[in-house]
Protein backbone atom coordinates (compact mmCIF):
# COMPACT_ATOMS: atom_id res chain seq x y z
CA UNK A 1 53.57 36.69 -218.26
CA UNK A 2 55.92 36.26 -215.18
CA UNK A 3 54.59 36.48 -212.03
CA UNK A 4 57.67 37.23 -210.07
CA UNK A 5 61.04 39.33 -210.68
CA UNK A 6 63.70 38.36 -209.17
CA UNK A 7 65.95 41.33 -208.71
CA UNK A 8 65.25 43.16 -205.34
CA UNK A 9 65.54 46.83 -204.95
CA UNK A 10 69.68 47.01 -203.57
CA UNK A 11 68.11 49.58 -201.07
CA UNK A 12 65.04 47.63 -199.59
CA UNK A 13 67.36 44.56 -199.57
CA UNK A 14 69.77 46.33 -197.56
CA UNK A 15 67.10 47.88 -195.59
CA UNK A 16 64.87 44.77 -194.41
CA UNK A 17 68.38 43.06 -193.16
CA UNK A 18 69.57 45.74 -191.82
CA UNK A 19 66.28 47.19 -189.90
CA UNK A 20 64.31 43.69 -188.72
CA UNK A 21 64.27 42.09 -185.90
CA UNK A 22 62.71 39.23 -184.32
CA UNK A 23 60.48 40.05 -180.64
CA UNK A 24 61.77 37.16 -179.34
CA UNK A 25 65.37 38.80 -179.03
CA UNK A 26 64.19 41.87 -176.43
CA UNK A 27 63.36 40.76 -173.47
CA UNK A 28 61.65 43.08 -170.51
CA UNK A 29 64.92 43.00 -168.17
CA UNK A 30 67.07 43.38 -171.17
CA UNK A 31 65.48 46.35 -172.09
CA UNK A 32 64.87 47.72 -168.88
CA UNK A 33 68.34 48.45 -168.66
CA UNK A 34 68.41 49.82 -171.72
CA UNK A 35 65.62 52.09 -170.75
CA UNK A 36 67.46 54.43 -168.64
CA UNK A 37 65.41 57.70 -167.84
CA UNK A 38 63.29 57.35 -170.74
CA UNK A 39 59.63 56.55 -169.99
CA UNK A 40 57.71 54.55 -172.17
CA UNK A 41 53.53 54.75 -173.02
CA UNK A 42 51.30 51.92 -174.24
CA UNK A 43 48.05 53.59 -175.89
CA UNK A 44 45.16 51.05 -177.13
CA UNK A 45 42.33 53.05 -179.34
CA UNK A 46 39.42 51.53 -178.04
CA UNK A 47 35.69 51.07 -179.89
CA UNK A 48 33.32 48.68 -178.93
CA UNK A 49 35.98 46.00 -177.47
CA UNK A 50 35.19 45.12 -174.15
CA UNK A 51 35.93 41.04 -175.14
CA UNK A 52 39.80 42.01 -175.97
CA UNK A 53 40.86 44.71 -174.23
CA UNK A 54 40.48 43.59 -170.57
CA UNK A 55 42.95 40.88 -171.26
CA UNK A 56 45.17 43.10 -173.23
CA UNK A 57 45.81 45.40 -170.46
CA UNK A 58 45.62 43.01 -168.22
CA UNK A 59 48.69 40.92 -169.62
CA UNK A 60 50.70 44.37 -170.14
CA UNK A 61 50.05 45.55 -166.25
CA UNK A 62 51.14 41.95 -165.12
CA UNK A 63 54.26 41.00 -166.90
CA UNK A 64 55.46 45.21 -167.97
CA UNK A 65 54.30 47.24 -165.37
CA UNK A 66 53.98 45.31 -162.49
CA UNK A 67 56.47 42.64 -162.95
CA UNK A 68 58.81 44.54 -164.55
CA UNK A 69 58.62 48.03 -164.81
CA UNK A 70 59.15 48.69 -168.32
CA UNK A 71 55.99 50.64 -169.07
CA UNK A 72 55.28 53.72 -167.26
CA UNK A 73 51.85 54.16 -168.61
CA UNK A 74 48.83 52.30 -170.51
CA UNK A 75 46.15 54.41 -171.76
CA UNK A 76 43.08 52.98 -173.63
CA UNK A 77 41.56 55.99 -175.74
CA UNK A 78 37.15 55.26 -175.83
CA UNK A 79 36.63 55.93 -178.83
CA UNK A 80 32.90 56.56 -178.28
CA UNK A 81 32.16 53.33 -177.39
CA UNK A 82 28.47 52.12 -176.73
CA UNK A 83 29.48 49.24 -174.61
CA UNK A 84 31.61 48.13 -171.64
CA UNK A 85 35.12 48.73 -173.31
CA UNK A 86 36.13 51.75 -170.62
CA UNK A 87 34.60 49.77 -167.49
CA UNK A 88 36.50 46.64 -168.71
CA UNK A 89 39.77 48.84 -169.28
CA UNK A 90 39.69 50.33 -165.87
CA UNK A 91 39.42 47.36 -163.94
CA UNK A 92 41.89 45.74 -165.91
CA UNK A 93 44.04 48.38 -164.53
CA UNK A 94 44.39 51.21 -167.74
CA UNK A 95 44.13 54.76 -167.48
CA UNK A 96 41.32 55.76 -169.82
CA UNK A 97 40.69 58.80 -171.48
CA UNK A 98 38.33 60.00 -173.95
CA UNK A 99 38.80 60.50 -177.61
CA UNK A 100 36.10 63.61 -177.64
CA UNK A 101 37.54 65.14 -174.15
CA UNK A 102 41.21 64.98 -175.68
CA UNK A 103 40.04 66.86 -178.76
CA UNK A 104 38.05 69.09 -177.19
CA UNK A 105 37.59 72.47 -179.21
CA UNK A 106 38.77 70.93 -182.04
CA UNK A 107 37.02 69.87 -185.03
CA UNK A 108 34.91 66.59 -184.47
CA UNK A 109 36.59 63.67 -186.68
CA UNK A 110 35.78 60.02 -186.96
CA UNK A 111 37.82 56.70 -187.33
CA UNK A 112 40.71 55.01 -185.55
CA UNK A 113 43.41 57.62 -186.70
CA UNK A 114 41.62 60.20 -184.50
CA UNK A 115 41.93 58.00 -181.44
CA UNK A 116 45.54 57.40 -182.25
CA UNK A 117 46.33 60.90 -182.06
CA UNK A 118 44.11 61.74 -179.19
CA UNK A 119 46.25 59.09 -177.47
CA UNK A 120 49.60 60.79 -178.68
CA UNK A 121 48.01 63.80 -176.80
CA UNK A 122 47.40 62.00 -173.90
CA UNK A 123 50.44 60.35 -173.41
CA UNK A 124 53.58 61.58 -171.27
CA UNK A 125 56.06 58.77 -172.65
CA UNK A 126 59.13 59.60 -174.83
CA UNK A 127 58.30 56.56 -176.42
CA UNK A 128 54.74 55.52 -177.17
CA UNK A 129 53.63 52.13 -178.83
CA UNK A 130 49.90 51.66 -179.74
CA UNK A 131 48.54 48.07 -179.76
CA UNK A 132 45.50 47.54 -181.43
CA UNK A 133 42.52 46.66 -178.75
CA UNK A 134 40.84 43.53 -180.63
CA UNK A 135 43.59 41.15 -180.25
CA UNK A 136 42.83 37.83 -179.61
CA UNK A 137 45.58 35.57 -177.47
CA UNK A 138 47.83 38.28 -176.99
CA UNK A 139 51.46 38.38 -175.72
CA UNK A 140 53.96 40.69 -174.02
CA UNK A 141 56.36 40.38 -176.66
CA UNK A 142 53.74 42.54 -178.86
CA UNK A 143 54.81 45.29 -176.83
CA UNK A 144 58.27 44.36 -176.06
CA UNK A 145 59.33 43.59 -179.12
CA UNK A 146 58.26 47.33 -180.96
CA UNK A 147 60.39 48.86 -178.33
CA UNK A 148 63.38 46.66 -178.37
CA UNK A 149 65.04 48.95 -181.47
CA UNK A 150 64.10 52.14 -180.16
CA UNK A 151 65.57 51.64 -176.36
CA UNK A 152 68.75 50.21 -177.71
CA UNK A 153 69.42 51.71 -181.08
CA UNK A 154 69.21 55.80 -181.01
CA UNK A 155 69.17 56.30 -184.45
CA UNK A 156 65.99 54.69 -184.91
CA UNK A 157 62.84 56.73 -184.85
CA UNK A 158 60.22 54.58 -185.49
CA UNK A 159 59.41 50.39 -185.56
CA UNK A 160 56.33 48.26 -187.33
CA UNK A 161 55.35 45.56 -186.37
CA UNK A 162 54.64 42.31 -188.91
CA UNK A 163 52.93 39.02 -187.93
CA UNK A 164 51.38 35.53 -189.42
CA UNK A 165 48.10 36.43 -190.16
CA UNK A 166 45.41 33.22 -190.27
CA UNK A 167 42.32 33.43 -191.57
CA UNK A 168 39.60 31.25 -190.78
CA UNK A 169 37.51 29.89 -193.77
CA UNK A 170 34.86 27.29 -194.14
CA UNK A 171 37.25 24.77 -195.61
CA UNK A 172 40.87 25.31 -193.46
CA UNK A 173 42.60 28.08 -192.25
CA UNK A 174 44.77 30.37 -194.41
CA UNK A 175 48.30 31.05 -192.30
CA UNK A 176 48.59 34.33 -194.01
CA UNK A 177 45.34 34.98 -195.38
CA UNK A 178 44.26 38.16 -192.91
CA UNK A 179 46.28 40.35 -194.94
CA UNK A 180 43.58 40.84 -197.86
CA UNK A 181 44.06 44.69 -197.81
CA UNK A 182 47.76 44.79 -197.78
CA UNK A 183 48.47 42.65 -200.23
CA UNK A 184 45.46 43.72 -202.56
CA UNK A 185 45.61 47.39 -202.24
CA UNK A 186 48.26 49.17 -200.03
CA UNK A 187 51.72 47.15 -200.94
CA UNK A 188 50.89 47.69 -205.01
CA UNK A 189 50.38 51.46 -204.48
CA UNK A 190 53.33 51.58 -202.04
CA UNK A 191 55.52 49.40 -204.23
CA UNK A 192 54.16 51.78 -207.74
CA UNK A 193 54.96 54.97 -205.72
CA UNK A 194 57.13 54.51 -202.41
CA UNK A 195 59.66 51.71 -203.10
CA UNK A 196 61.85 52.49 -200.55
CA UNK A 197 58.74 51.31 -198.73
CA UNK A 198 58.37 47.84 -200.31
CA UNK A 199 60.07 46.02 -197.65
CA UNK A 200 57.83 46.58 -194.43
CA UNK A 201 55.76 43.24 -194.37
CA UNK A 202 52.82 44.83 -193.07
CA UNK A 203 52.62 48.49 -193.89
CA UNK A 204 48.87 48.56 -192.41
CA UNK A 205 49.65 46.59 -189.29
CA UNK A 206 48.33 48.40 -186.34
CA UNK A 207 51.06 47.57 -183.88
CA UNK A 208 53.91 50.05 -184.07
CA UNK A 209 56.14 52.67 -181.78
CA UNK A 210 57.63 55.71 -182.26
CA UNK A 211 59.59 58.38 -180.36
CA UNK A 212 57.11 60.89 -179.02
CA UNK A 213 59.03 64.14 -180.38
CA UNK A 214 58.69 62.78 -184.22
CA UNK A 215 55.32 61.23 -183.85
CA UNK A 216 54.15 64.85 -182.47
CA UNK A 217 55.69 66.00 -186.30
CA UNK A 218 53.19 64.19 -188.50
CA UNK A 219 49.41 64.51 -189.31
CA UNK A 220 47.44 61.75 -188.30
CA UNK A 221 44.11 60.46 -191.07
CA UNK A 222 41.15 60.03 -189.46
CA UNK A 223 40.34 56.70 -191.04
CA UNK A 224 41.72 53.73 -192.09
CA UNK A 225 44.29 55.46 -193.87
CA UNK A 226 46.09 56.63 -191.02
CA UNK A 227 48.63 53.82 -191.17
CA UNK A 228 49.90 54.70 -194.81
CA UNK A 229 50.01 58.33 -194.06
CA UNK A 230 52.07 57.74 -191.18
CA UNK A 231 55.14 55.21 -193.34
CA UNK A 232 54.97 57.83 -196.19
CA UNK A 233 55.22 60.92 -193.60
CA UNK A 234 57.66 59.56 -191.69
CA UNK A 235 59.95 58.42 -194.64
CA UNK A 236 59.76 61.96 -195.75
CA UNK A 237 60.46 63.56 -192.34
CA UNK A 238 63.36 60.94 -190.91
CA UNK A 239 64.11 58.83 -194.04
CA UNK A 240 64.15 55.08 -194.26
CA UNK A 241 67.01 54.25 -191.82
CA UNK A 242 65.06 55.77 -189.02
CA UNK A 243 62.25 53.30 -189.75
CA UNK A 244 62.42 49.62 -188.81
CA UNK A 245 60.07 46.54 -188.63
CA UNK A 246 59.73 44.14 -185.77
CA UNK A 247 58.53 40.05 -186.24
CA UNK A 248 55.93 39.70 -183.75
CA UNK A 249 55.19 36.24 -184.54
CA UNK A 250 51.39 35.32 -185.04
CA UNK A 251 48.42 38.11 -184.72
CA UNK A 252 45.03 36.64 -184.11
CA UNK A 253 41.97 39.34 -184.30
CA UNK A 254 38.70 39.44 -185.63
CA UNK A 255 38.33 39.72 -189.39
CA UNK A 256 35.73 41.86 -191.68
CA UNK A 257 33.87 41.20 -194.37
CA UNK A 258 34.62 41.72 -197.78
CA UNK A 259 32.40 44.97 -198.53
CA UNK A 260 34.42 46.43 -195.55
CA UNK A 261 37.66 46.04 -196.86
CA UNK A 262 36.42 47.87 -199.80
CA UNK A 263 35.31 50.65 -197.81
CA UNK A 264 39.26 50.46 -195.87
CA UNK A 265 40.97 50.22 -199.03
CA UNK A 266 39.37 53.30 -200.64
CA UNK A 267 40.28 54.98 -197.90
CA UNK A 268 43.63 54.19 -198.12
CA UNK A 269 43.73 55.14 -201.82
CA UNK A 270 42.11 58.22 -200.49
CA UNK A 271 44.84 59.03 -198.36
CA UNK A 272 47.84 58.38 -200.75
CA UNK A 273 45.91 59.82 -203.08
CA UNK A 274 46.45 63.75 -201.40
CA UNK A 275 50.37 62.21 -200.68
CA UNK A 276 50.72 62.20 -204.53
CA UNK A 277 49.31 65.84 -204.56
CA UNK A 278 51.87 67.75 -202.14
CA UNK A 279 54.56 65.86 -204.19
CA UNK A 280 53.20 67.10 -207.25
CA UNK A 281 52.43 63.81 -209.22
CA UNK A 282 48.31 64.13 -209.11
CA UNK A 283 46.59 67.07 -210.20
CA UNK A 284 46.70 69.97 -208.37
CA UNK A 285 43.50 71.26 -207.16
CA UNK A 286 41.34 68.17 -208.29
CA UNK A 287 39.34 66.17 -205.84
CA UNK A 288 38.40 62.54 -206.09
CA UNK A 289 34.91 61.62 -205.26
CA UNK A 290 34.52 60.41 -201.29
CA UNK A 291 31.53 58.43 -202.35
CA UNK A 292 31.67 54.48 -203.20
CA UNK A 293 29.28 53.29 -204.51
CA UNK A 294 28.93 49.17 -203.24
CA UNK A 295 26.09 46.33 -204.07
CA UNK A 296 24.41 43.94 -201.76
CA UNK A 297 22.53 41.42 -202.44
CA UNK A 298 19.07 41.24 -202.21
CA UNK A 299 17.66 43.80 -199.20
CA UNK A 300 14.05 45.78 -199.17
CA UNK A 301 15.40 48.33 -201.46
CA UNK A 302 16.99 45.43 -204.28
CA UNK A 303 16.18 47.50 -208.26
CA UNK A 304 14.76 44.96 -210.43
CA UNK A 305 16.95 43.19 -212.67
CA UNK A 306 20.31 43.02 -209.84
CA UNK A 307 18.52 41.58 -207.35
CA UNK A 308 20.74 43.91 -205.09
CA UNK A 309 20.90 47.24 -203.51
CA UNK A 310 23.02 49.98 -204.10
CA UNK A 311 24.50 51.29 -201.13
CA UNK A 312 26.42 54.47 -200.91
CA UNK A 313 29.18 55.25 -198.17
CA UNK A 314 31.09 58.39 -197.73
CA UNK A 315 34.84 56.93 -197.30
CA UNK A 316 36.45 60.22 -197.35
CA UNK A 317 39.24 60.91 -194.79
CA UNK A 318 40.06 63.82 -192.87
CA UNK A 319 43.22 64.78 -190.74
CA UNK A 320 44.47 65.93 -187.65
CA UNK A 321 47.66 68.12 -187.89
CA UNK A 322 50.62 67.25 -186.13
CA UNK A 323 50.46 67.71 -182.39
CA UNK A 324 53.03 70.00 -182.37
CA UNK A 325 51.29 72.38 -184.04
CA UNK A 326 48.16 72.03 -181.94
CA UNK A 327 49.62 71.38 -178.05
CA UNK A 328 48.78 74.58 -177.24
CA UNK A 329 45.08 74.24 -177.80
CA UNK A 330 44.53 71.12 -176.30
CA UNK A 331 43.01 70.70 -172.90
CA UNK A 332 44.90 69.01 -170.05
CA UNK A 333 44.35 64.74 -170.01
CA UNK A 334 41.29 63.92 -168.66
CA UNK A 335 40.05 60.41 -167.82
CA UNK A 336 36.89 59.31 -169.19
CA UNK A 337 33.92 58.16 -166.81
């Protein structure tokens, strides 16, 4: 059997050198020029990260607030966090809101995509990038370099990020090993039923920016879908020349284990999963099962014979509508104590 093929789709050929860029080509004078009237909001979902996202913010304020005012505002969204992470974001010099105040009379979700979207609430910008909050060693271009297209290039709606991504093992380090999800779950499914998709490096990375007026347009997942809902949304609702992809160099982040991947990549086949339904290529009506079923190994309640436990988790994924459809009910921005 051959492992590769080696014609490329003419149209994600086209599309990858036409739409990707490197950060290193925007920098923050360049494309404070370029800004003109627009403002421009940073929004970090936040749980359980005060080691990250003090220096996160802290790095944004200094060199794209302060230094150069490219960024109008940084939110962190605490995402009902049990530790320091809003205390640490404050004094870093964020504006923090809650996920739970921002939603208020709303249905109670879970997961990062629900912080995502409470942070599209929150913010004012007519461009918003969201950085994820557990970054390790992070940079300025990470934000510049998502917003380079969209302040110089009108026609493009929304940019994803893509990055080396090590991964630390007991016998070396991996350069691009981080990506276990990607490349074992969400580019086959993308590549089977999105091609015009199959040329974003990292469809699940969680650096990206979009203009505020067609981010407002989509549903956001609750879970870890939210990321493929959002490419296969938007490439219905602006096409594939509105979307673009931004090298960002090296991404350095905590990683998780194994039996939580599996728990991220059903929901991610979850998620595409009700895609194929409104398109009309699953079964109408039918409803997978949100349960998966996972072992580990040995434990109090291990069944004789396996040595291992069964363990159960509910992986199914909810969503918010788009904002648009919902501004009217939210409650103004409030900051979070």
């Amino acid at each position: 059997m051959r492992d590769t093929v080696s014609n490329v789709s003419p149209v994600v050929e086209a599309w990858a050198t036409y739409r990707t860029t490197a950060a290193t080509r925007w920098t923050p004078r360049r494309l404070l020029r370029a800004k003109g009237e627009s403002r421009v909001s940073v929004v970090l979902p936040a749980r359980n990260e005060e080691a990250t996202v003090g220096a996160i913010v802290s790095t944004i304020r200094e060199h794209l607030v302060d230094r150069v005012p490219l960024v109008d505002e940084l939110i962190v969204v605490d995402s009902r966090s049990t530790d320091r992470t809003a205390r640490v974001a404050r004094a870093a010099g964020a504006e923090v809101v809650s996920q739970d105040e921002m939603t208020r009379g709303l249905p109670r979700l879970t997961g990062k995509g629900d912080a995502l979207w409470a942070g599209l609430a929150a913010a004012e910008g007519d461009v918003v990038a969201f950085v994820d909050a557990d970054l390790r060693e992070f940079r300025p271009h990470f934000v510049t370099g998502l917003l380079g297209p969209l302040l110089t290039d009108p026609s493009v709606d929304f940019v994803k990020g893509f990055y080396h991504r090590p991964l630390v093992g007991t016998t070396g380090v991996e350069p691009d090993g981080g990506g276990r999800v990607t490349e074992l779950m969400a580019r086959p499914l993308l590549n089977l039923f999105w091609p015009e998709l199959a040329g974003f490096v990292q469809p699940l990375a969680g650096e990206y920016a979009g203009r505020r007026e067609v981010l407002a347009r989509v549903p956001f997942v609750s879970g870890y879908g939210v990321e493929t809902a959002m490419l296969i949304d938007l490439l219905e609702l602006v096409g594939l020349d509105a979307l673009a992809q931004v090298d960002l160099g090296e991404r350095k982040h905590r990683h998780q284990d194994t039996a939580a991947l599996g728990r991220m990549s059903a929901q991610i086949m979850l998620t595409a999963w009700s895609r194929l339904q409104r398109r009309g290529w699953a079964l109408p009506g039918t409803v997978p099962t949100p349960l998966l079923t996972q072992f580990r190994r040995g434990g109090s309640d291990a069944l004789p014979n396996l040595d291992r436990e069964i363990v159960v988790s509910d992986v199914a994924v909810e969503e918010r509508p788009p904002l648009a459809e919902l501004r009217h009910r939210l409650p103004r921005r409030r900051v979070a104590a």
